[in-house]
Protein backbone atom coordinates (compact mmCIF):
# COMPACT_ATOMS: atom_id res chain seq x y z
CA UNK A 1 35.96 40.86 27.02
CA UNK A 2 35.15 40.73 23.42
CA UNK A 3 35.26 44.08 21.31
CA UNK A 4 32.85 45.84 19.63
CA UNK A 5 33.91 45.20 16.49
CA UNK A 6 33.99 41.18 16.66
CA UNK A 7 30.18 41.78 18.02
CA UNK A 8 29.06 43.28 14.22
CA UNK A 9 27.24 41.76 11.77
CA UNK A 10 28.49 40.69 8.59
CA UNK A 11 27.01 40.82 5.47
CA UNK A 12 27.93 38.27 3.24
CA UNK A 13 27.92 38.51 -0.63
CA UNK A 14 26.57 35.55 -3.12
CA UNK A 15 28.30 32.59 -3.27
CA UNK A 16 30.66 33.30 -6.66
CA UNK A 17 31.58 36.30 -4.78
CA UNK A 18 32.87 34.58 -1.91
CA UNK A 19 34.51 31.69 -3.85
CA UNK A 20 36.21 34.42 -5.75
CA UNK A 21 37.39 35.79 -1.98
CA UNK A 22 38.15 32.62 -0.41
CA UNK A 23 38.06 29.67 -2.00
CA UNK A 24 38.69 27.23 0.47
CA UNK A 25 34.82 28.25 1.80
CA UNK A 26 32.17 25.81 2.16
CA UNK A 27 28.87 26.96 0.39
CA UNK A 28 25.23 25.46 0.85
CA UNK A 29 22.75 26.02 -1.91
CA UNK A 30 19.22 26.52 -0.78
CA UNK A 31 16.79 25.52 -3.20
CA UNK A 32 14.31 28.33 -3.39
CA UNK A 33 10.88 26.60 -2.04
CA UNK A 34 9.10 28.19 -4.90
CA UNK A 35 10.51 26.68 -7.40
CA UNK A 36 8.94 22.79 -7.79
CA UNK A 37 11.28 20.45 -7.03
CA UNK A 38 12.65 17.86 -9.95
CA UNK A 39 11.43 14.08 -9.71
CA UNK A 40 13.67 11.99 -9.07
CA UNK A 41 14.08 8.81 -11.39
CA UNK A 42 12.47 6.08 -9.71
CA UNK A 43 14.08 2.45 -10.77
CA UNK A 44 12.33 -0.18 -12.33
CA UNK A 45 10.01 -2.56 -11.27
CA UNK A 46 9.67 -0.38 -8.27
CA UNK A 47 6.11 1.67 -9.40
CA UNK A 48 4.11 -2.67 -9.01
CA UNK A 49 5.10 -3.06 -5.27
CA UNK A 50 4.47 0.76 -4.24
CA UNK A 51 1.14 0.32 -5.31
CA UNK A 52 0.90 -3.48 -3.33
CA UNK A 53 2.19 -1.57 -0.49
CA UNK A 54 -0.26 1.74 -0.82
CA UNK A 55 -2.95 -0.73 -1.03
CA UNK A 56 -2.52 -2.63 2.13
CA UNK A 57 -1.18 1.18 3.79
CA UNK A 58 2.45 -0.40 3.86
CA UNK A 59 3.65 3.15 3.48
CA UNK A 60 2.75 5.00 6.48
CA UNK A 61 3.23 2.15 8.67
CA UNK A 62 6.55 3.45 10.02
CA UNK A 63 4.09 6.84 10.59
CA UNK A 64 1.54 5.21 12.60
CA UNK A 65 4.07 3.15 14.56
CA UNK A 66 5.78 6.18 15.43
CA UNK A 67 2.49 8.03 16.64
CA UNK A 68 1.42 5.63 18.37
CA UNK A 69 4.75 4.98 20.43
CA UNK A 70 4.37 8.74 21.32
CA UNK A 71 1.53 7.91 22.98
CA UNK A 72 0.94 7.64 26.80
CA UNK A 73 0.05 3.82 27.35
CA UNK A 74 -2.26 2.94 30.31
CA UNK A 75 -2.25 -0.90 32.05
CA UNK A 76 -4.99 -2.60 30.63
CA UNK A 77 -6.70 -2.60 34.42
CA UNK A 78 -7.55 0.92 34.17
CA UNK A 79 -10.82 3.02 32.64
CA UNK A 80 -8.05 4.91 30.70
CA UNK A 81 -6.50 2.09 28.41
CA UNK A 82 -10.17 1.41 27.18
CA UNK A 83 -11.31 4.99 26.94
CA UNK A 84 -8.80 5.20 23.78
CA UNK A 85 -10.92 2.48 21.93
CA UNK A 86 -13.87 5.14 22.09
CA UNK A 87 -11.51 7.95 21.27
CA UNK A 88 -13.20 8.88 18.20
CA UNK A 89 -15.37 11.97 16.90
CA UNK A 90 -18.82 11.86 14.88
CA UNK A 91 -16.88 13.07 11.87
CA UNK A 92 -15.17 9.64 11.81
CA UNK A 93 -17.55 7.83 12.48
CA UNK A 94 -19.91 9.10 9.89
CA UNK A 95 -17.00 8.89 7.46
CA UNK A 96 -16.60 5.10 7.57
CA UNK A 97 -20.20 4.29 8.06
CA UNK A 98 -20.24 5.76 4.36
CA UNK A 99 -17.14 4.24 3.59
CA UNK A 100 -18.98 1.16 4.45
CA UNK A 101 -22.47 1.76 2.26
CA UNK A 102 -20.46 2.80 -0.82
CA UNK A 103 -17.08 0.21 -1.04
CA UNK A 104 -14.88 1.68 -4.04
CA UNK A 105 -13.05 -1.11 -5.99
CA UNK A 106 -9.58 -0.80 -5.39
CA UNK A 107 -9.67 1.11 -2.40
CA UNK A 108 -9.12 -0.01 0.98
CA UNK A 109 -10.63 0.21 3.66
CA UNK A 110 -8.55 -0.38 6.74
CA UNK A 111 -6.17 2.39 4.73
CA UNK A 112 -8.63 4.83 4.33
CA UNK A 113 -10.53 5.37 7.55
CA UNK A 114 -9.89 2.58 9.79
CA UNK A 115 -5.83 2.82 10.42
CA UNK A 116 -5.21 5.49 11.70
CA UNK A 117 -7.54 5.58 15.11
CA UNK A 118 -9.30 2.14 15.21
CA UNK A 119 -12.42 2.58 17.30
CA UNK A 120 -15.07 0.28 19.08
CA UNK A 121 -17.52 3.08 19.65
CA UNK A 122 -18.37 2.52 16.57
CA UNK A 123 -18.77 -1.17 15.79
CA UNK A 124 -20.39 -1.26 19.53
CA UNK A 125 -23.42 0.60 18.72
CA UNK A 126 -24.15 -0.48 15.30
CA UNK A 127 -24.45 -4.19 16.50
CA UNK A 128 -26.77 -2.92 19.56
CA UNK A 129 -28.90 -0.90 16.93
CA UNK A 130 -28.53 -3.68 15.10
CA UNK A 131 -29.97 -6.39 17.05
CA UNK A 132 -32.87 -4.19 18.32
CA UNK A 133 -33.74 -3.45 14.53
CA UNK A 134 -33.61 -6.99 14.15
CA UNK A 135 -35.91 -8.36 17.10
CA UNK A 136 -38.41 -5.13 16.99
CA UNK A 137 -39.01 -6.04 13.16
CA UNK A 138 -39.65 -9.54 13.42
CA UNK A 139 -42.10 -9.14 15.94
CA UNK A 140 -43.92 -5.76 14.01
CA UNK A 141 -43.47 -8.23 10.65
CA UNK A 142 -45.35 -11.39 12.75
CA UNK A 143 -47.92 -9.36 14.02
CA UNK A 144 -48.75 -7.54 10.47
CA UNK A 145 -48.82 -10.99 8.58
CA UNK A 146 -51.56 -12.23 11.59
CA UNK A 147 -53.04 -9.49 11.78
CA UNK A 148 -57.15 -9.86 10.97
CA UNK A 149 -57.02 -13.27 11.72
CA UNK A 150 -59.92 -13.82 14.22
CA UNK A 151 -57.82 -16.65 16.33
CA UNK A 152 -54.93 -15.30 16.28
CA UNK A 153 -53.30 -13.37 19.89
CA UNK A 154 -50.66 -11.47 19.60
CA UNK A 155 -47.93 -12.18 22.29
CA UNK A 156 -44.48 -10.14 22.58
CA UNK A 157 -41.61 -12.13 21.60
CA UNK A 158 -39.05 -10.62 24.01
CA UNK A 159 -36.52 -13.78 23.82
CA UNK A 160 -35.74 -12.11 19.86
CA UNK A 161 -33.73 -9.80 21.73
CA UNK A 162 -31.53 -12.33 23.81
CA UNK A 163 -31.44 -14.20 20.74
CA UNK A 164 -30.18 -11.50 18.65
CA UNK A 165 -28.20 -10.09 20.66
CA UNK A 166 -25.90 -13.25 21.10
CA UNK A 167 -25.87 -14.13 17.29
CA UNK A 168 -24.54 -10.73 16.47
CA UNK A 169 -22.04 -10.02 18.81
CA UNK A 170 -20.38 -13.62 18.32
CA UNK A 171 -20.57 -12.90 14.72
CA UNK A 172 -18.48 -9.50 15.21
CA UNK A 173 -15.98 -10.99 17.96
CA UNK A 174 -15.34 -14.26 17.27
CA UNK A 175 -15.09 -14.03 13.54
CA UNK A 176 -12.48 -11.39 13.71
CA UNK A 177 -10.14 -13.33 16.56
CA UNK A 178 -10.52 -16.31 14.39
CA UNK A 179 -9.47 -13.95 11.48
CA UNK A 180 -7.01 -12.45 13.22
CA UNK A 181 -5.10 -15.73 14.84
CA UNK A 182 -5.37 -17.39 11.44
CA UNK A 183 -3.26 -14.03 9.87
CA UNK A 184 -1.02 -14.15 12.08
CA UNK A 185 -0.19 -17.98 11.42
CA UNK A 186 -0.08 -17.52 7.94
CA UNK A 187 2.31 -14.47 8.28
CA UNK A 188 4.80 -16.90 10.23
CA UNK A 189 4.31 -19.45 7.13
CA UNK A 190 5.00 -16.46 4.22
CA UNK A 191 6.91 -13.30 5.58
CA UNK A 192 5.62 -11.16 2.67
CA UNK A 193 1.78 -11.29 4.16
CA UNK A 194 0.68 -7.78 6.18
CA UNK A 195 -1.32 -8.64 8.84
CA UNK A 196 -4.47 -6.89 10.60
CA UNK A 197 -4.58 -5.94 14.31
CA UNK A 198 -7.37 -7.82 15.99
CA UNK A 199 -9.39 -3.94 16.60
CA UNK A 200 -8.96 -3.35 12.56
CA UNK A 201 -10.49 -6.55 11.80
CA UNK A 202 -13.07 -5.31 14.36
CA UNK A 203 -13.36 -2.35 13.25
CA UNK A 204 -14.34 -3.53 9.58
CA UNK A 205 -16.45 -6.64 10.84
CA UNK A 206 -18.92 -3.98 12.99
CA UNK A 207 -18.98 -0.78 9.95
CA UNK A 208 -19.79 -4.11 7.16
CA UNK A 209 -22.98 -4.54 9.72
CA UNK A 210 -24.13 -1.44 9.07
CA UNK A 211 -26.30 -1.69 5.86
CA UNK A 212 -28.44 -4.49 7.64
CA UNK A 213 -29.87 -1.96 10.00
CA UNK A 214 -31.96 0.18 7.28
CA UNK A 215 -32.24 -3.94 5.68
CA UNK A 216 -34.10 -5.18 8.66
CA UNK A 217 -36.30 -1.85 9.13
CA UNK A 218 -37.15 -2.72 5.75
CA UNK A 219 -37.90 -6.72 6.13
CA UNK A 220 -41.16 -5.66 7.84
CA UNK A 221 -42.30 -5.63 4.43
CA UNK A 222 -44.77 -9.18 4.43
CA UNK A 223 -43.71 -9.77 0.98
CA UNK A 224 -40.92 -13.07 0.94
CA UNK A 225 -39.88 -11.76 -2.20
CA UNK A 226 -39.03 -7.99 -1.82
CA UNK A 227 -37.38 -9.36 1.65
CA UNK A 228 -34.74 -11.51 -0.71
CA UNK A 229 -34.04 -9.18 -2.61
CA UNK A 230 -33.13 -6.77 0.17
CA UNK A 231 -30.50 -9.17 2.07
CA UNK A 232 -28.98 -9.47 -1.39
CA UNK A 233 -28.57 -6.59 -1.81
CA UNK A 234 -27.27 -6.02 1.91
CA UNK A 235 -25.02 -8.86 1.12
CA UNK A 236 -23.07 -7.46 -1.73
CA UNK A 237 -22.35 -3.90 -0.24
CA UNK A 238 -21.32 -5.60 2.83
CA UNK A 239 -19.44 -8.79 1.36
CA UNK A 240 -17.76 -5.83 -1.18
CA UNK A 241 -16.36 -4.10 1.60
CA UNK A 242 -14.63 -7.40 3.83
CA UNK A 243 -13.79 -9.32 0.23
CA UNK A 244 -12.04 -5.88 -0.85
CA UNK A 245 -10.43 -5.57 2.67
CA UNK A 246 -9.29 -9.16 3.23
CA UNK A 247 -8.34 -9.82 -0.34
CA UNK A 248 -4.90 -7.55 0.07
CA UNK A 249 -3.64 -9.41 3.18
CA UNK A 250 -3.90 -12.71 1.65
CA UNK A 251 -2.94 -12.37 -1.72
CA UNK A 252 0.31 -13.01 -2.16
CA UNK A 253 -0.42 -16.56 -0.14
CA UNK A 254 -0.61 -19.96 -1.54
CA UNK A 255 -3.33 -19.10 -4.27
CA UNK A 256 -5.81 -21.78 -2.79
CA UNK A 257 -5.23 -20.42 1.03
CA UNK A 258 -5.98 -17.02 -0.10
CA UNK A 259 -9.29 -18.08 -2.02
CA UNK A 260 -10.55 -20.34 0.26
CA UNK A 261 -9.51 -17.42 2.99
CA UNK A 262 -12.22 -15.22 1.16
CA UNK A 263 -14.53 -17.94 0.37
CA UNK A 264 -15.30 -18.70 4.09
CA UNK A 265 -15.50 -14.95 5.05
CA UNK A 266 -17.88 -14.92 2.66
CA UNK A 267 -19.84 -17.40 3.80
CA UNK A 268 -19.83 -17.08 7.02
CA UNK A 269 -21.74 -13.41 6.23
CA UNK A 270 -23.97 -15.11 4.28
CA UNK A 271 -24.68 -17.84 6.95
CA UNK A 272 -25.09 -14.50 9.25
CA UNK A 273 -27.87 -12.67 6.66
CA UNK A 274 -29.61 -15.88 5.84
CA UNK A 275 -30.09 -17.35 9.46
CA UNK A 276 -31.21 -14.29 10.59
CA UNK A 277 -33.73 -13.44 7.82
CA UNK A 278 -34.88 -17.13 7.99
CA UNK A 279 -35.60 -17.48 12.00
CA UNK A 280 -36.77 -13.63 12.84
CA UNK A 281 -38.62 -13.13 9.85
CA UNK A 282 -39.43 -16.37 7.98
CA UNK A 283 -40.08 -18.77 10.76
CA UNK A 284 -43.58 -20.43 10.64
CA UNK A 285 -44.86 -19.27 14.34
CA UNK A 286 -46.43 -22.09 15.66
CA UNK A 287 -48.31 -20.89 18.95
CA UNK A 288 -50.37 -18.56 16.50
CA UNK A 289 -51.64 -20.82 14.58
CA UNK A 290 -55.54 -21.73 14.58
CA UNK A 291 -56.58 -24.45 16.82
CA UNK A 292 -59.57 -26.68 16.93
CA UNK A 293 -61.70 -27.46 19.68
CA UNK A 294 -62.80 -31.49 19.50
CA UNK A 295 -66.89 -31.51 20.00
CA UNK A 296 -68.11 -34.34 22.42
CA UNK A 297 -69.32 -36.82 19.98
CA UNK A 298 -65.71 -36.70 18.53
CA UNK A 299 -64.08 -37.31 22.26
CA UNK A 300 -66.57 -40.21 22.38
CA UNK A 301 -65.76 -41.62 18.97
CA UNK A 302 -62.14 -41.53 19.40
CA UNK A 303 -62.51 -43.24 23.24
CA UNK A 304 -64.17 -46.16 21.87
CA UNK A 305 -61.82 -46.67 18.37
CA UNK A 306 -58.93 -46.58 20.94
C-alpha cells in the first residue's frame, strides 16, 4: 500500500524555477485566454479564394457534413425520414422569407439561411398560398372589371385553382431537379464547381415565390398598367435572389455555360410571372361577353340568302 506521503500534493513553482531545479523537465506554456491571440501571417494569394469559398459556404462544409453524419438517419419508407424536411421553427422561416424580399448583393443565400437545416415546410406553403392568391384574384379582378355591365353573369371559375396549382408546383419541382441534375453534370465536367443539394435548390426556388403572393393580392387592381409594373417589380427581387444564388456555383465554368446557366433561370421565372399574369388576369373572358339575340325578320333574311 502506498504511503501517506506519496499521496500529497505538490506544489509546483514557475517554470524558470523548475528549469533551474531540473532541467531535463518538459514545460507547457499556457497562453493566458485574456490576452488576444497574434494573427497569424496568412500567405499570398490565399485572402481571393477564401472569399470564393465563404461565398458559396465552402468553409463550414466539413461542419455541416459532420452534423449531419451525427444524425440518426431514418429509411426513406418511414413518417420519420420526412418529418426532418419540416424540422424547422417560425424563427427560420420568417428569417429567409425576409432574406428573400430584401436579396443583399454579395451575399448568399443558400449560406446564410438555407444550409444549415434545408426545409420544405416552408417552400410547401408558400406555393399553396400562392396558388390560392393567384386563382381567388383573378376571379375577384374578372368580376370587378364586369361588374355594372347589365349582361354580364358572374360564374365562379373554380378550374383557376387546378390550373394554378399545377403550374406552380411544376415550376418549384421540376425546375430545381432539372437544376440540380444539370450541376451535378457540370461538376463531373470541371471539379472546381460546388454543387447544390436538390432540397437547397428547393429551398431557394419556393422562398424566391414569395414576393408574388402580396403581387397577386395586388393584381386585383383593374388597371393593366399598375399590374406591369407590379410583376416587375416582383421579378427583380425574386430574379435578384436565384441570379445571386446560382451565379456562385457556376462561375468558374466555361464563361458561356455559366451565362447561359443564368440566362435560362431567368427566363424561365419570367415565363412563370408573365404566363400567369397574362391567363389569370389578362385573359379576354369570352363566356361574359354580350350576346345578341337575332330578331325574326333577320332568321328569315338569312334563310333565304343561304
Amino acid at each position: 500500500m502506498a504511503a501517506a506521503d506519496d499521496l500529497q500534493f505538490e506544489e509546483f513553482g514557475d517554470g524558470a524555477t523548475l528549469l533551474a531545479t531540473n532541467p531535463d523537465a518538459t514545460t507547457i506554456n499556457i497562453d493566458d485566454p485574456d490576452e488576444p491571440s497574434k494573427p497569424h501571417p496568412r500567405p499570398r494569394g490565399s485572402s481571393g479564394r477564401e472569399e470564393d469559398e465563404e461565398l458559396l459556404g465552402n468553409n463550414d462544409s466539413d461542419e455541416t457534413e459532420l452534423l449531419a453524419g451525427q444524425k440518426k438517419s431514418s429509411p426513406f419508407w418511414t413518417f420519420e425520414y420526412y418529418q426532418t424536411f419540416f424540422d424547422v421553427d417560425t424563427y427560420q422561416v420568417f428569417d429567409r422569407i425576409k432574406g428573400s424580399l430584401l436579396p443583399v448583393p454579395g451575399k448568399n443565400f443558400v449560406r446564410l439561411y438555407v444550409r444549415s437545416n434545408p426545409d420544405l415546410y416552408g417552400p410547401f406553403w408558400i406555393c399553396a398560398t400562392l396558388v390560392f392568391a393567384i386563382a381567388i384574384s383573378g376571379n375577384l379582378s374578372n368580376f370587378l372589371i364586369h361588374l355594372g355591365e347589365k349582361t354580364y353573369h358572374y360564374v365562379p371559375e373554380f378550374q383557376k385553382v387546378s390550373i394554378a396549382a399545377t403550374i406552380i408546383y411544376a415550376y418549384a419541382w421540376l425546375v430545381p431537379l432539372a437544376l440540380w441534375g444539370f450541376l451535378i453534370w457540370r461538376n463531373s465536367k470541371v471539379m472546381n464547381i460546388v454543387s447544390y443539394s436538390f432540397l437547397e435548390i428547393v429551398c431557394v426556388y419556393g422562398y424566391s415565390l414569395f414576393i408574388y403572393i402580396p403581387t397577386a393580392v395586388l393584381w386585383i387592381i383593374p388597371q393593366r398598367a399598375v399590374r406591369w409594373v407590379l410583376v416587375m417589380i416582383a421579378l427583380g427581387i425574386s430574379g435578384s435572389v436565384l441570379a445571386m444564388t446560382f451565379w456562385p456555383a457556376v462561375r468558374e465554368d466555361n464563361r458561356r455555360v455559366a451565362l447561359a446557366t443564368i440566362v435560362t433561370i431567368l427566363l424561365l421565372h419570367v415565363l412563370l410571372s408573365v404566363g400567369c399574369l397574362a391567363y389569370f388576369f389578362d385573359a379576354p373572358e369570352m363566356d361574359h361577353l354580350p350576346t345578341t339575340t337575332a330578331t325574326p325578320n333577320q332568321t328569315v333574311a338569312a334563310a333565304k340568302s343561304s
